[in-house]
N, C-alpha and C. Protein backbone atom coordinates (compact mmCIF):
# COMPACT_ATOMS: atom_id res chain seq x y z
N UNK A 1 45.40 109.69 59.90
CA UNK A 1 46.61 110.48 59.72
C UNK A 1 46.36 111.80 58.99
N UNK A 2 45.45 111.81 57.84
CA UNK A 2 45.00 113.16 57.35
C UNK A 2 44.50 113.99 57.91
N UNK A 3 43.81 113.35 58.93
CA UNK A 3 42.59 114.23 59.62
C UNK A 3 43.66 115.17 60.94
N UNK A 4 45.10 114.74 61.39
CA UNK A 4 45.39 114.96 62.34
C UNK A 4 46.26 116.15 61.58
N UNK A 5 47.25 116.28 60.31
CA UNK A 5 47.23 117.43 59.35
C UNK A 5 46.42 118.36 58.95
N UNK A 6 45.08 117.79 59.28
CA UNK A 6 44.71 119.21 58.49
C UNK A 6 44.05 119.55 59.28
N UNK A 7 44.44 119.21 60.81
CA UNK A 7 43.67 120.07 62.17
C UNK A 7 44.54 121.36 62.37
N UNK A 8 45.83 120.81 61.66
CA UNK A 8 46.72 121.65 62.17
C UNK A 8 47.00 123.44 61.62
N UNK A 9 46.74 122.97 60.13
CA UNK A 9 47.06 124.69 59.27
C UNK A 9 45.88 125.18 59.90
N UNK A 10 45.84 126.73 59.55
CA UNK A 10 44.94 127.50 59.57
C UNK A 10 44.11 127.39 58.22
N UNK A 11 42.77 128.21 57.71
CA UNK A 11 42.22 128.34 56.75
C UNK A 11 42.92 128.82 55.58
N UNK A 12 43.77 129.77 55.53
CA UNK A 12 44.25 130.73 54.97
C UNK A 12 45.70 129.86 54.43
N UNK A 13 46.10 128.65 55.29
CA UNK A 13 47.28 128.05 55.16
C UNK A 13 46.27 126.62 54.53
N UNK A 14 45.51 126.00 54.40
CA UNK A 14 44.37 125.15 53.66
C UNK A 14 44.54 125.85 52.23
N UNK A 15 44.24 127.32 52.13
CA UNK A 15 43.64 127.32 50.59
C UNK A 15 45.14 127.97 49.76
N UNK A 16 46.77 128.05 50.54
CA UNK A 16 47.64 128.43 50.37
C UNK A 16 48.05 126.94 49.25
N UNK A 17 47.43 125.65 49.84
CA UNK A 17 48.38 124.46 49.15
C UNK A 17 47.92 123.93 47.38
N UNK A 18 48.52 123.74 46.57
CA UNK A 18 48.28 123.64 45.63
C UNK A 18 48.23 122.30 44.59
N UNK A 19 49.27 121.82 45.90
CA UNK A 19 49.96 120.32 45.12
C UNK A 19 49.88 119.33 46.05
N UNK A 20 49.27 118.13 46.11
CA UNK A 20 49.62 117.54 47.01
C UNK A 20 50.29 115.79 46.15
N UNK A 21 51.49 116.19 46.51
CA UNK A 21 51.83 115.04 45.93
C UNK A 21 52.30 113.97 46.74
N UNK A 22 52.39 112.00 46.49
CA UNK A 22 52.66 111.09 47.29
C UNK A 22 52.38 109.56 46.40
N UNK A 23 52.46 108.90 47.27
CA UNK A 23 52.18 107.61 45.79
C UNK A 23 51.04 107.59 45.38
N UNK A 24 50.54 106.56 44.86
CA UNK A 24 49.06 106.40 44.36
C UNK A 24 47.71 106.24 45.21
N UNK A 25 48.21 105.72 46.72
CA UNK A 25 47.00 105.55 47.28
C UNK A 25 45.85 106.10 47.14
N UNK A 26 44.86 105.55 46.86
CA UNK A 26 43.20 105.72 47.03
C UNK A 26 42.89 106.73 47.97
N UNK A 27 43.38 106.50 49.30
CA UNK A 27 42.85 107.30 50.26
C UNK A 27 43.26 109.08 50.34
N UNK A 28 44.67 108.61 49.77
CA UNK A 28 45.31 110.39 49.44
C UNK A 28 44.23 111.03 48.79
N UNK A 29 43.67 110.08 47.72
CA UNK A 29 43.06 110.97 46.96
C UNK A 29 41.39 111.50 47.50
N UNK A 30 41.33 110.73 47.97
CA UNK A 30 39.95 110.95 48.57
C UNK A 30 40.62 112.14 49.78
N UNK A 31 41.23 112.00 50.25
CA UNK A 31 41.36 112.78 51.25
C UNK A 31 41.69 114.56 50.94
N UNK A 32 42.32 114.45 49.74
CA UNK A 32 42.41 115.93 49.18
C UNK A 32 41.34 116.40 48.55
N UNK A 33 40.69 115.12 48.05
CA UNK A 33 39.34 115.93 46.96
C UNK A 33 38.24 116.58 48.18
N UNK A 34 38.04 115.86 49.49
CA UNK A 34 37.40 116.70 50.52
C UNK A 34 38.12 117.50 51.43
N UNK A 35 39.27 117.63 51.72
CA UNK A 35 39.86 119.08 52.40
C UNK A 35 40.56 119.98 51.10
N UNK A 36 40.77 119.43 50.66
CA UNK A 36 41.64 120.57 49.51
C UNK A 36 41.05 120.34 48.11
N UNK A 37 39.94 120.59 47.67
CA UNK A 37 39.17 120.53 46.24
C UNK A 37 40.49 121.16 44.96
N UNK A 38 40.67 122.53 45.68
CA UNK A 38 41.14 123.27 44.28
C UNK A 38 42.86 122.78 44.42
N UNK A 39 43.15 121.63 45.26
CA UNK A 39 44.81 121.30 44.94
C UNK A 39 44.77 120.34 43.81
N UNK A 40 46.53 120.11 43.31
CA UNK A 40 45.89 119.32 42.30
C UNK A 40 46.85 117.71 43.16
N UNK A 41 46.26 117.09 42.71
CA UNK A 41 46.69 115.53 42.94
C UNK A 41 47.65 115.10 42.60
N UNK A 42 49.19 114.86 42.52
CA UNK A 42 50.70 114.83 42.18
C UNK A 42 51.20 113.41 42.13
N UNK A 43 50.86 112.30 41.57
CA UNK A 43 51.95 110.90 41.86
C UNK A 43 53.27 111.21 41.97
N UNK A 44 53.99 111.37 43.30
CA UNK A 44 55.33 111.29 43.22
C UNK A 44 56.05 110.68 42.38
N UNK A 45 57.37 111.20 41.85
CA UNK A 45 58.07 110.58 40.66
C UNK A 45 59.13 109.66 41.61
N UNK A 46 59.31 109.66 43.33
CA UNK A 46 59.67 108.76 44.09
C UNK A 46 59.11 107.31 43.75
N UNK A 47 58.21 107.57 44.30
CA UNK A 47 57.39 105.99 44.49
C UNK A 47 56.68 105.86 43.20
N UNK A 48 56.83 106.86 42.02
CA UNK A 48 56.63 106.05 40.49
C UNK A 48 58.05 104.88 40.07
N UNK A 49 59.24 105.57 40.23
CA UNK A 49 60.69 104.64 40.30
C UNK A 49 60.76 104.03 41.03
N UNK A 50 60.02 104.01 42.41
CA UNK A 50 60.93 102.96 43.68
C UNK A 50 59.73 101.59 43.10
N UNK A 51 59.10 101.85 42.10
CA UNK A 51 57.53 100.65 42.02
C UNK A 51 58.29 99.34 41.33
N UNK A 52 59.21 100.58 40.51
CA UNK A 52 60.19 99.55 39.55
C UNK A 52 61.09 98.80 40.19
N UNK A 53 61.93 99.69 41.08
CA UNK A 53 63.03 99.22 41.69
C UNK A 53 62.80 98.03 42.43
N UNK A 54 61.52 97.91 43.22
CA UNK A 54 61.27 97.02 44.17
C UNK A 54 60.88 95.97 43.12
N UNK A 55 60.15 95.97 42.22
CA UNK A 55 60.04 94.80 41.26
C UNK A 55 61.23 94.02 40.70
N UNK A 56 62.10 95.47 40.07
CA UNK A 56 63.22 94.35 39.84
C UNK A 56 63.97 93.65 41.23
N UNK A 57 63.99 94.27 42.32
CA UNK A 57 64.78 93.50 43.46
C UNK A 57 63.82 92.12 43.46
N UNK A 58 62.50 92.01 43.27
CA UNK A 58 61.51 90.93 43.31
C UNK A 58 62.54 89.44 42.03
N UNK A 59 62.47 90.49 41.24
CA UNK A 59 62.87 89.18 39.92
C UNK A 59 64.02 89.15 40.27
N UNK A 60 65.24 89.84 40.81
CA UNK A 60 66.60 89.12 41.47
C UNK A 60 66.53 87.84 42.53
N UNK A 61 65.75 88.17 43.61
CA UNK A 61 65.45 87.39 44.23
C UNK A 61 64.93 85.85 43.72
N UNK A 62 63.74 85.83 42.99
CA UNK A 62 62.95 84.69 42.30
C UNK A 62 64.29 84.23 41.34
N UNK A 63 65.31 84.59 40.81
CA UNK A 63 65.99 84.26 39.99
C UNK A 63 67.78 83.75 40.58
N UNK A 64 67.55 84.27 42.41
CA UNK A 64 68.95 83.90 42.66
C UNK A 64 68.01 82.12 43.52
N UNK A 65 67.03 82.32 44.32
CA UNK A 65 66.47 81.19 44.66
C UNK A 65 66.51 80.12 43.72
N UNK A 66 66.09 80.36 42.28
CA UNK A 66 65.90 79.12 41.28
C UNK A 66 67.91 78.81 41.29
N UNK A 67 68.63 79.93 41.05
CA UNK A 67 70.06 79.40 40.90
C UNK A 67 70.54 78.61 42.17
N UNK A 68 69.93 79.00 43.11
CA UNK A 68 70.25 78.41 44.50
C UNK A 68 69.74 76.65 44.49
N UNK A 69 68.35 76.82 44.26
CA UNK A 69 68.26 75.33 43.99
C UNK A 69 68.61 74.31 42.95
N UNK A 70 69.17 74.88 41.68
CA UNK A 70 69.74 74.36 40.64
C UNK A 70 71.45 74.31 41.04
N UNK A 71 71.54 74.51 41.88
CA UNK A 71 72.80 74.55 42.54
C UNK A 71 73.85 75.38 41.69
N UNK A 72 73.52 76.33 40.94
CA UNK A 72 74.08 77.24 39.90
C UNK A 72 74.76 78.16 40.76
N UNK A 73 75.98 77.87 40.75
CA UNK A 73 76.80 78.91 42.46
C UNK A 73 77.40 80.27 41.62
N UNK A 74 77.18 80.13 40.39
CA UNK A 74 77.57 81.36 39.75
C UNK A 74 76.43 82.33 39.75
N UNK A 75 75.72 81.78 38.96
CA UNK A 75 74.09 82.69 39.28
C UNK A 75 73.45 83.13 40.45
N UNK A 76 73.92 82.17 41.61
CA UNK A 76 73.42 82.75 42.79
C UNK A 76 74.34 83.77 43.12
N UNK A 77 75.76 83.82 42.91
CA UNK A 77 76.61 85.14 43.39
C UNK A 77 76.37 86.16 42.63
N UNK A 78 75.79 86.06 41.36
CA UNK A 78 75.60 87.36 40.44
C UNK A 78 74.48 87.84 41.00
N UNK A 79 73.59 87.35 41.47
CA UNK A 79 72.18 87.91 41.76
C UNK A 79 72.44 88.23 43.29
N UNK A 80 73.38 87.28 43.97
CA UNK A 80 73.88 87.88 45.25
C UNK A 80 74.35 89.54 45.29
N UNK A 81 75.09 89.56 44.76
CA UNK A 81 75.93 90.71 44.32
C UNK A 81 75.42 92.07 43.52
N UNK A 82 74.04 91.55 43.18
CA UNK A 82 73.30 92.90 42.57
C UNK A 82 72.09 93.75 43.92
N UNK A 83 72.17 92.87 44.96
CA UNK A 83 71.16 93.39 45.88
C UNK A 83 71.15 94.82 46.15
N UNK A 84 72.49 95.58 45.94
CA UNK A 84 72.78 96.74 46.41
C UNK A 84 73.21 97.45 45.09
N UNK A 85 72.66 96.95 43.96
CA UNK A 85 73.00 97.56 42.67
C UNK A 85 71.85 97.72 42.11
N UNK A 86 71.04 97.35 42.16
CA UNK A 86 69.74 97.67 41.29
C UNK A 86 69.07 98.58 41.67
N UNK A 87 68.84 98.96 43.14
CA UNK A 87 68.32 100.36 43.17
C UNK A 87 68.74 101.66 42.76
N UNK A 88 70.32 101.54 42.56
CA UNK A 88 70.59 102.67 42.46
C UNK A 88 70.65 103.22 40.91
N UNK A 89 71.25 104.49 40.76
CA UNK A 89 71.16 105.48 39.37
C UNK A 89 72.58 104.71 38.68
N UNK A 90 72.41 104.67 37.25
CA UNK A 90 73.90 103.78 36.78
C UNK A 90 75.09 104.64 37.20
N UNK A 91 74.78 106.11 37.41
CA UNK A 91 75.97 107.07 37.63
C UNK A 91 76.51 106.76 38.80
N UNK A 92 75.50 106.00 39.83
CA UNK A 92 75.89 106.11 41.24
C UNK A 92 76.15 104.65 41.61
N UNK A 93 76.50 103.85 40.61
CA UNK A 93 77.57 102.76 40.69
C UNK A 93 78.62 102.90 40.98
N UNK A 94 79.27 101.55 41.57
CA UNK A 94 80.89 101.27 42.31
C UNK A 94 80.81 100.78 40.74
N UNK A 95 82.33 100.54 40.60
CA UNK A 95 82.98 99.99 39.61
C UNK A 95 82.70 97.94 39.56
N UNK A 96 82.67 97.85 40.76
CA UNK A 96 82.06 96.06 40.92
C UNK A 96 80.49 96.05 40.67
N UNK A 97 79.53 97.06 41.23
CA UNK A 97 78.06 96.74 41.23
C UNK A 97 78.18 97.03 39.44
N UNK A 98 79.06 98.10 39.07
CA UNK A 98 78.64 98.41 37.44
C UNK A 98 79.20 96.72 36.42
N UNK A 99 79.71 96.41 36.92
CA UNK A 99 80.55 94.97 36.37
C UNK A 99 79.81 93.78 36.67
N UNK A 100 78.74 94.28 37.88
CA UNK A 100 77.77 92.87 38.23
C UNK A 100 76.78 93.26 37.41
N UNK A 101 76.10 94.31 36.64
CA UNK A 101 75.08 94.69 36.03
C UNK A 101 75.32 94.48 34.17
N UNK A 102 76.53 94.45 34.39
CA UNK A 102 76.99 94.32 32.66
C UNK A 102 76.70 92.78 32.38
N UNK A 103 76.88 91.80 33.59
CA UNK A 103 76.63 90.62 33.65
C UNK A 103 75.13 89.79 33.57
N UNK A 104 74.70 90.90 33.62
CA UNK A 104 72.90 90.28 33.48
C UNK A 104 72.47 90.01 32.27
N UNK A 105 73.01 90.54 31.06
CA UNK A 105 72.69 89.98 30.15
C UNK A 105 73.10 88.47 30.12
N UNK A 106 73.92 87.65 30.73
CA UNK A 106 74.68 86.38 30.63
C UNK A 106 73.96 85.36 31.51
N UNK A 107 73.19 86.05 32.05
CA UNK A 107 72.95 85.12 33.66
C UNK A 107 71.43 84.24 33.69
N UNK A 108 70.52 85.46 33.06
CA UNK A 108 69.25 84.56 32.85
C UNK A 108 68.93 84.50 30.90
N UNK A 109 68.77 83.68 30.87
CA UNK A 109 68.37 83.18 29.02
C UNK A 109 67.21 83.91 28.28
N UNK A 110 66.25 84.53 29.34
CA UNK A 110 65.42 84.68 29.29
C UNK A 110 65.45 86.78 29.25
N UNK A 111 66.81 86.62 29.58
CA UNK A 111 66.97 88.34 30.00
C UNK A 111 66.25 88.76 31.35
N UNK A 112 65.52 88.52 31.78
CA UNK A 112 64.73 89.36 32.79
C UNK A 112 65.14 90.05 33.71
N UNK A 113 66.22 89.56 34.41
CA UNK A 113 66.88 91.06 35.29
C UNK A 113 66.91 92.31 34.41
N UNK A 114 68.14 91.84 33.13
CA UNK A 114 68.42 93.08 32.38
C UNK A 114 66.99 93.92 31.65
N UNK A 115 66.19 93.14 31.64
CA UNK A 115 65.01 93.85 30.95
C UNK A 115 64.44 94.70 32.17
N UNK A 116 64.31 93.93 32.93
CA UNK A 116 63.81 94.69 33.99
C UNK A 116 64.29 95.99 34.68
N UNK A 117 65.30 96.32 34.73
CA UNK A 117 66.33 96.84 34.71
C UNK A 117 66.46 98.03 33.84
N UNK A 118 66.19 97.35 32.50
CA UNK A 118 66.07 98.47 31.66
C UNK A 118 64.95 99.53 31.39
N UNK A 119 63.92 98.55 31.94
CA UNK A 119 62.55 98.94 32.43
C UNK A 119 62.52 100.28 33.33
N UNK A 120 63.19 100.13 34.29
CA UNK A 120 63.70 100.72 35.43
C UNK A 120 64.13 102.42 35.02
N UNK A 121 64.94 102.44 34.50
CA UNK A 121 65.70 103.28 33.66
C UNK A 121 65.04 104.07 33.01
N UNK A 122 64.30 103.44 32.37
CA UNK A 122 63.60 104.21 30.91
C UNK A 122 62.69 105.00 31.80
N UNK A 123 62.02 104.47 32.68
CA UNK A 123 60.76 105.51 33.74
C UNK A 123 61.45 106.52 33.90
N UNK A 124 62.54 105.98 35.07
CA UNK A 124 63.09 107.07 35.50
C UNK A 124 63.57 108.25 34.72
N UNK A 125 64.04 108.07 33.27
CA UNK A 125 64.35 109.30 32.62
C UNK A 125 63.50 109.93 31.91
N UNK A 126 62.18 108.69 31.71
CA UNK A 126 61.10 109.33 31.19
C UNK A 126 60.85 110.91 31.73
N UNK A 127 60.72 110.59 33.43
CA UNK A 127 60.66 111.63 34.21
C UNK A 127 61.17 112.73 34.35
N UNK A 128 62.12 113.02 33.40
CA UNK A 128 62.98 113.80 33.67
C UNK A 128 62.72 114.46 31.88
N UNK A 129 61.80 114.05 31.05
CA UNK A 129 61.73 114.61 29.62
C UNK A 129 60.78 116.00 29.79
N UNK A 130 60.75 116.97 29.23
CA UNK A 130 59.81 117.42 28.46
C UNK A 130 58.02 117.39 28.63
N UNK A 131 57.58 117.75 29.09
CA UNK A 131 55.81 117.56 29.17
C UNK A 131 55.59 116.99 27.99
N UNK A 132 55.47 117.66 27.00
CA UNK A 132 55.03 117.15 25.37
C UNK A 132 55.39 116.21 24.89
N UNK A 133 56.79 115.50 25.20
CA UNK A 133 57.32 114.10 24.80
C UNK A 133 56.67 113.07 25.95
N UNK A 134 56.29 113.53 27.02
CA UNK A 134 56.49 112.27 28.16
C UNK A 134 55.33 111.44 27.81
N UNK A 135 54.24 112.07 27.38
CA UNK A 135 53.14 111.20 27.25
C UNK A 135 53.11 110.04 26.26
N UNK A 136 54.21 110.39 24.87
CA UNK A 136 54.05 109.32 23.86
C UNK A 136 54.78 108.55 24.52
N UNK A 137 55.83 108.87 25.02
CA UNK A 137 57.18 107.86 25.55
C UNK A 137 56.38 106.93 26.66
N UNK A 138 55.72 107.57 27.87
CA UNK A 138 54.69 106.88 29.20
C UNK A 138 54.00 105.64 28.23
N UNK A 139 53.46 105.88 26.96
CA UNK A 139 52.66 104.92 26.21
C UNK A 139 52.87 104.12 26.13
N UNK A 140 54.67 103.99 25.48
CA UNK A 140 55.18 102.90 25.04
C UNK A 140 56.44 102.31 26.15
N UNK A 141 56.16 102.93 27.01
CA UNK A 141 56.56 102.25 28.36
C UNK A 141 55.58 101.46 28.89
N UNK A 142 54.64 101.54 28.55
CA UNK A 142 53.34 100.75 29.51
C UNK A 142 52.98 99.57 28.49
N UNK A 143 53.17 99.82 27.12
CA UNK A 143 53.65 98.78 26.08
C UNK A 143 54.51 97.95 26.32
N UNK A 144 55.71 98.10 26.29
CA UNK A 144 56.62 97.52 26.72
C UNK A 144 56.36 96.37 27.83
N UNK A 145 56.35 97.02 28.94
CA UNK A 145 56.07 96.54 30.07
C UNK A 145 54.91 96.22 30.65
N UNK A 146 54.65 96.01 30.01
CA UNK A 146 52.95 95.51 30.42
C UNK A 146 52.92 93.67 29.40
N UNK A 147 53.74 93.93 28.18
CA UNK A 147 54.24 92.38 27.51
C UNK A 147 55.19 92.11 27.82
N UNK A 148 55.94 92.39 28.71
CA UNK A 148 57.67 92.08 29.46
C UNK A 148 57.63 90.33 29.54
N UNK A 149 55.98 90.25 29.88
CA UNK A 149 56.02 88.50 30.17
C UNK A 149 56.67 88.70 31.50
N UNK A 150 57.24 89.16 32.42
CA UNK A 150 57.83 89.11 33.80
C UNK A 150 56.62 89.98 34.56
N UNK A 151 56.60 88.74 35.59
CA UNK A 151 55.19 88.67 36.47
C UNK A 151 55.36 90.16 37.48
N UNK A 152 56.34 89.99 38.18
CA UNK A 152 56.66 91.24 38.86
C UNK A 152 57.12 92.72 38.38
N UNK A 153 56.76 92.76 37.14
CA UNK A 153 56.85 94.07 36.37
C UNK A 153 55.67 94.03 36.00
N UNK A 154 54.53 93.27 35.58
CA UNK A 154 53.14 93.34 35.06
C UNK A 154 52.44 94.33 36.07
N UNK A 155 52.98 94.11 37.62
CA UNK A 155 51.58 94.55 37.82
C UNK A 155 52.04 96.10 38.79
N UNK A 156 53.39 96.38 39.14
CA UNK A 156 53.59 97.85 38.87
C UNK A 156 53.18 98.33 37.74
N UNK A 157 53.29 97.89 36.61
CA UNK A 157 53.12 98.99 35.49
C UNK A 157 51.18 98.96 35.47
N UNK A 158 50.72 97.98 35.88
CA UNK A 158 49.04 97.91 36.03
C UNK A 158 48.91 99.26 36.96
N UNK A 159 49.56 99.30 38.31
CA UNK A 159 49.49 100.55 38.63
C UNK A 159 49.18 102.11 38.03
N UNK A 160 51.06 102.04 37.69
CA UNK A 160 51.35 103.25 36.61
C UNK A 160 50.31 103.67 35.29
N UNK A 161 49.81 102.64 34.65
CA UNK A 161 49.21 102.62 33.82
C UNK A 161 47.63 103.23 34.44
N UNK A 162 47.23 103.35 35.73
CA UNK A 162 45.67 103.84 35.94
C UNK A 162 46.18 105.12 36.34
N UNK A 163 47.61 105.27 36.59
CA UNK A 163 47.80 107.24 36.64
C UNK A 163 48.52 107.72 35.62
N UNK A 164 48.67 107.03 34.18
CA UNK A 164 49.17 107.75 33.13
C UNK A 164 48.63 109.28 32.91
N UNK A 165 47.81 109.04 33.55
CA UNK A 165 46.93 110.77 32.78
C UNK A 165 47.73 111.63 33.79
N UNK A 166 47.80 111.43 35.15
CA UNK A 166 48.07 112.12 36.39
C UNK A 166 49.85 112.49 36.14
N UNK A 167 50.60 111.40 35.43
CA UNK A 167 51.74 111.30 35.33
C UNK A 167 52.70 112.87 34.22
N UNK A 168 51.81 113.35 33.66
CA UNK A 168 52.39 114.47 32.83
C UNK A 168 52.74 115.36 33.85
N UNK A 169 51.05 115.81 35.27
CA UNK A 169 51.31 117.15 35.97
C UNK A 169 52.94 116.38 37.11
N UNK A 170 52.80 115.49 37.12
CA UNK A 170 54.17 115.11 38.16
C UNK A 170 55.41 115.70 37.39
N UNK A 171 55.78 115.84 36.03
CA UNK A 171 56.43 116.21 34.98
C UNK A 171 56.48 118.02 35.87
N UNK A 172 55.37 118.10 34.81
CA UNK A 172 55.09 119.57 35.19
C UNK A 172 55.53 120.27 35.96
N UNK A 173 54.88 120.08 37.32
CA UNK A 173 55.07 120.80 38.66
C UNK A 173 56.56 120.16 39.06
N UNK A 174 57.05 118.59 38.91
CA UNK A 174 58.47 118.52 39.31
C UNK A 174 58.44 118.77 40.64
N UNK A 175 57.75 118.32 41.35
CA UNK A 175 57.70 117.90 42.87
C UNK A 175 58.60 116.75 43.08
N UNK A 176 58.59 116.60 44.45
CA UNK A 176 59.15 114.75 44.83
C UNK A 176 59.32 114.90 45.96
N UNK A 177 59.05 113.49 46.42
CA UNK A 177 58.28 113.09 48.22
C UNK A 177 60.20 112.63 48.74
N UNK A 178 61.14 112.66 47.88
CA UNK A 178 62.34 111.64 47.79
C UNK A 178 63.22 112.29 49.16
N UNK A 179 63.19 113.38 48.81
CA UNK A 179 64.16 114.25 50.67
C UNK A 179 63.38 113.92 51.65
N UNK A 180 61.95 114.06 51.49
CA UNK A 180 60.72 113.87 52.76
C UNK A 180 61.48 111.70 53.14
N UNK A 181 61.33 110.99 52.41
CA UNK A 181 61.50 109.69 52.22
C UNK A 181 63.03 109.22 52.86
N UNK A 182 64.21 110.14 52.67
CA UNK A 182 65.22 109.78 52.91
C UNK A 182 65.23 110.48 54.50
N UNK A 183 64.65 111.38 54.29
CA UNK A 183 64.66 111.64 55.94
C UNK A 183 63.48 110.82 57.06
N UNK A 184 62.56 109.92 56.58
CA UNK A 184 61.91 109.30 57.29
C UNK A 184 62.65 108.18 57.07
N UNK A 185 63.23 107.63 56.11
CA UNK A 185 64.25 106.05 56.75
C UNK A 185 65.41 106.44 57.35
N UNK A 186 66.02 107.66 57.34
CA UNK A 186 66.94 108.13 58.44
C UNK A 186 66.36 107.86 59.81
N UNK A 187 65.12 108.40 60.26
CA UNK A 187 64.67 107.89 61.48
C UNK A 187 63.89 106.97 61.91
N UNK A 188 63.56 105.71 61.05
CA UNK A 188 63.85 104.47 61.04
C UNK A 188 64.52 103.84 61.53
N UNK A 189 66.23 104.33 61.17
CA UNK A 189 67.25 102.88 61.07
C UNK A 189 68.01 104.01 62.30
N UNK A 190 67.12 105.10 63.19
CA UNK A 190 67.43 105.09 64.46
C UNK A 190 66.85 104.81 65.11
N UNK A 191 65.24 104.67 65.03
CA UNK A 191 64.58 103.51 66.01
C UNK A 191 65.84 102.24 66.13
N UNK A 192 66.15 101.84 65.01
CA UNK A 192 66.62 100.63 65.17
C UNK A 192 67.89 100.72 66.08
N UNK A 193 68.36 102.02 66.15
CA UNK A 193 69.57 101.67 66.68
C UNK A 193 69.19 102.24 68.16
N UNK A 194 68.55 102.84 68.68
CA UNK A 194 67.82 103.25 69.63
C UNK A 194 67.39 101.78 70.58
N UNK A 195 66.78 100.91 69.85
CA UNK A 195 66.68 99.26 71.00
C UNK A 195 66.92 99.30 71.95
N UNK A 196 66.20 99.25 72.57
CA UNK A 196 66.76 99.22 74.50
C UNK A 196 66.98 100.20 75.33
N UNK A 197 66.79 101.82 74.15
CA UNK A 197 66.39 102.72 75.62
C UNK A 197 65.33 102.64 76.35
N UNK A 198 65.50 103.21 77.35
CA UNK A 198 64.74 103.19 78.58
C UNK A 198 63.98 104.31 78.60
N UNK A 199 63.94 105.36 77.91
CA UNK A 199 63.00 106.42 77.92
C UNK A 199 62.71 106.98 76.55
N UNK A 200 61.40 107.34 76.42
CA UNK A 200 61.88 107.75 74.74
C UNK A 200 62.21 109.05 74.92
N UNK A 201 61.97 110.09 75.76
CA UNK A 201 62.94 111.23 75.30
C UNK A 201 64.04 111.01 74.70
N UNK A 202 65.06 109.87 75.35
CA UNK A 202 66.25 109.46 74.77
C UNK A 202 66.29 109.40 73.37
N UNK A 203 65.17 108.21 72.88
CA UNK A 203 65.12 108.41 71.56
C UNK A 203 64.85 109.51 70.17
N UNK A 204 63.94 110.67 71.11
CA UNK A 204 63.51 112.21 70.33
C UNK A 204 65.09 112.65 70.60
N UNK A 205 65.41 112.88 71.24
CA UNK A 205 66.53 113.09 71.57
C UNK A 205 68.16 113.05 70.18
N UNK A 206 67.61 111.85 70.22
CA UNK A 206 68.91 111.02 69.17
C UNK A 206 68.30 111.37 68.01
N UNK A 207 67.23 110.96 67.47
CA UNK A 207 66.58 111.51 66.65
C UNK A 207 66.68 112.64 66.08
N UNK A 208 67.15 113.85 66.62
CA UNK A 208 67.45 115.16 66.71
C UNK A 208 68.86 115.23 66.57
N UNK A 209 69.53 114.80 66.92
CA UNK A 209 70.96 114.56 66.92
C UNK A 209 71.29 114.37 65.51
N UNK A 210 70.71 113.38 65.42
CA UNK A 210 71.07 112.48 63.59
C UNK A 210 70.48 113.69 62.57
N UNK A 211 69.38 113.84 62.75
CA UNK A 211 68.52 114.66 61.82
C UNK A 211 68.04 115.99 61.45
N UNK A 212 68.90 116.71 62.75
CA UNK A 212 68.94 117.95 62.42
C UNK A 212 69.89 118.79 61.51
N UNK A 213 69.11 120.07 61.12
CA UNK A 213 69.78 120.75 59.98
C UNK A 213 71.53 120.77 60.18
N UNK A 214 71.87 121.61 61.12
CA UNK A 214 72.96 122.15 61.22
C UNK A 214 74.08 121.35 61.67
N UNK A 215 75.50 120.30 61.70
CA UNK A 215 75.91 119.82 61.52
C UNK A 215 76.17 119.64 63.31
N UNK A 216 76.09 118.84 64.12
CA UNK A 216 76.63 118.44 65.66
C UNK A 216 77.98 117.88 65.75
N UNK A 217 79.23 118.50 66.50
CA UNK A 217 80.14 117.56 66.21
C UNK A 217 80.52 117.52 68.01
N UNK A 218 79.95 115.99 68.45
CA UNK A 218 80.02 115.30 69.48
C UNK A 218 81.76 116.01 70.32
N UNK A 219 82.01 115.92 71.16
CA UNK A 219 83.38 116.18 72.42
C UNK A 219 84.24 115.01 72.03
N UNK A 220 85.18 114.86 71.42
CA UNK A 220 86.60 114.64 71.22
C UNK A 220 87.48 114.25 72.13
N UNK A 221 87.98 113.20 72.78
CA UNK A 221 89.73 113.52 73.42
C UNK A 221 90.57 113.83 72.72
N UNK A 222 91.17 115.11 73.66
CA UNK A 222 92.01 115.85 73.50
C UNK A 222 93.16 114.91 72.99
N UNK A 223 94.06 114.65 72.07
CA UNK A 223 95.46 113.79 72.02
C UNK A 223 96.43 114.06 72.99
């Protein structure tokens, strides 16, 4: 996939790029240190938060299953009911997902949604501090969470923790892969709805429809 990008710029458009930012993969990095030496290497602050997010959806899950088999029909609806609450920003809560999240302190004994959770949070605004503060704060986030004792937060932050150093220039430069990301599961969940055409022009087609800049508004009957 790299190799088919960087057939494409010219030379002059090669030594134009500066940043190449994306998650942590190994291969990104190898792949910029031999076409692009003088860019610098960027961990998206996307897939630094979505590492969390998907962990805590991990410990909802492991925690509505145990209520499920303890036949705990309350615990399984609270953890039911957070599936579509934990990814998001607390600002960008419904008034029910914010009322299912106030509830996590009550639900496991142990805290672990809410820790996790809180876990969640603290990255994300980490990201959003100051260069000069982020690094003490990154420290004692990886403190934190690295003794959480919750299995599915140990080993995102094992991640995070081998690009702490990398994690200030993501600060810095204030890049993010997150518009690139929302517009590739936009054309995703039109493959999906696409099923059963018969040609794929059809599908470039629709694809284009959904995802282009300027707003399409489809032919109407007249009333």
């Amino acid at each position: 996939m790299p190799g088919l990008f960087f057939r494409q710029p010219a030379d002059e458009q090669h030594a134009s790029i500066k940043a190449v930012t994306g998650d942590g993969a190994k291969w990104i990095d190898a792949s910029v240190k031999e076409r692009l030496p003088n860019a610098e290497r960027v961990p998206d602050p996307f897939h630094i938060v979505s590492r969390m997010s998907d962990a805590l959806d991990q410990v909802r899950k492991r925690l509505r299953n145990q209520a499920r088999r303890g036949n705990d029909k309350t615990a399984t609806e609270t953890m039911k009911g957070l599936r579509y609450a934990v990814p998001k920003n607390p600002e960008d809560l419904t008034e029910r997902q914010d009322t299912a999240l106030a509830a996590l302190r009550d639900t496991d004994p142990k805290g672990q949604p809410y820790r996790s959770w809180q876990l969640k949070e603290l990255l994300r605004t980490l990201l959003r501090q100051p260069t000069g503060q982020a690094g003490a704060k990154l420290k004692r986030w990886i403190f934190r969470a690295s003794h959480s004792r919750i299995p599915e937060v140990v080993e995102p932050c094992r991640k995070i923790r081998r690009r702490k150093d990398d994690i200030p220039k993501t600060i810095r430069l204030g890049h993010s892969n997150a518009r690139l990301e929302a517009f590739n599961n936009k054309i995703k969940v039109t493959i999906r709805m696409a099923y059963g055409f018969r040609h794929v022009d059809n599908l470039i087609a629709m694809i284009k429809l959904r995802c282009s800049g300027p707003p399409i508004h489809l032919p109407t009957p007249i009333p």
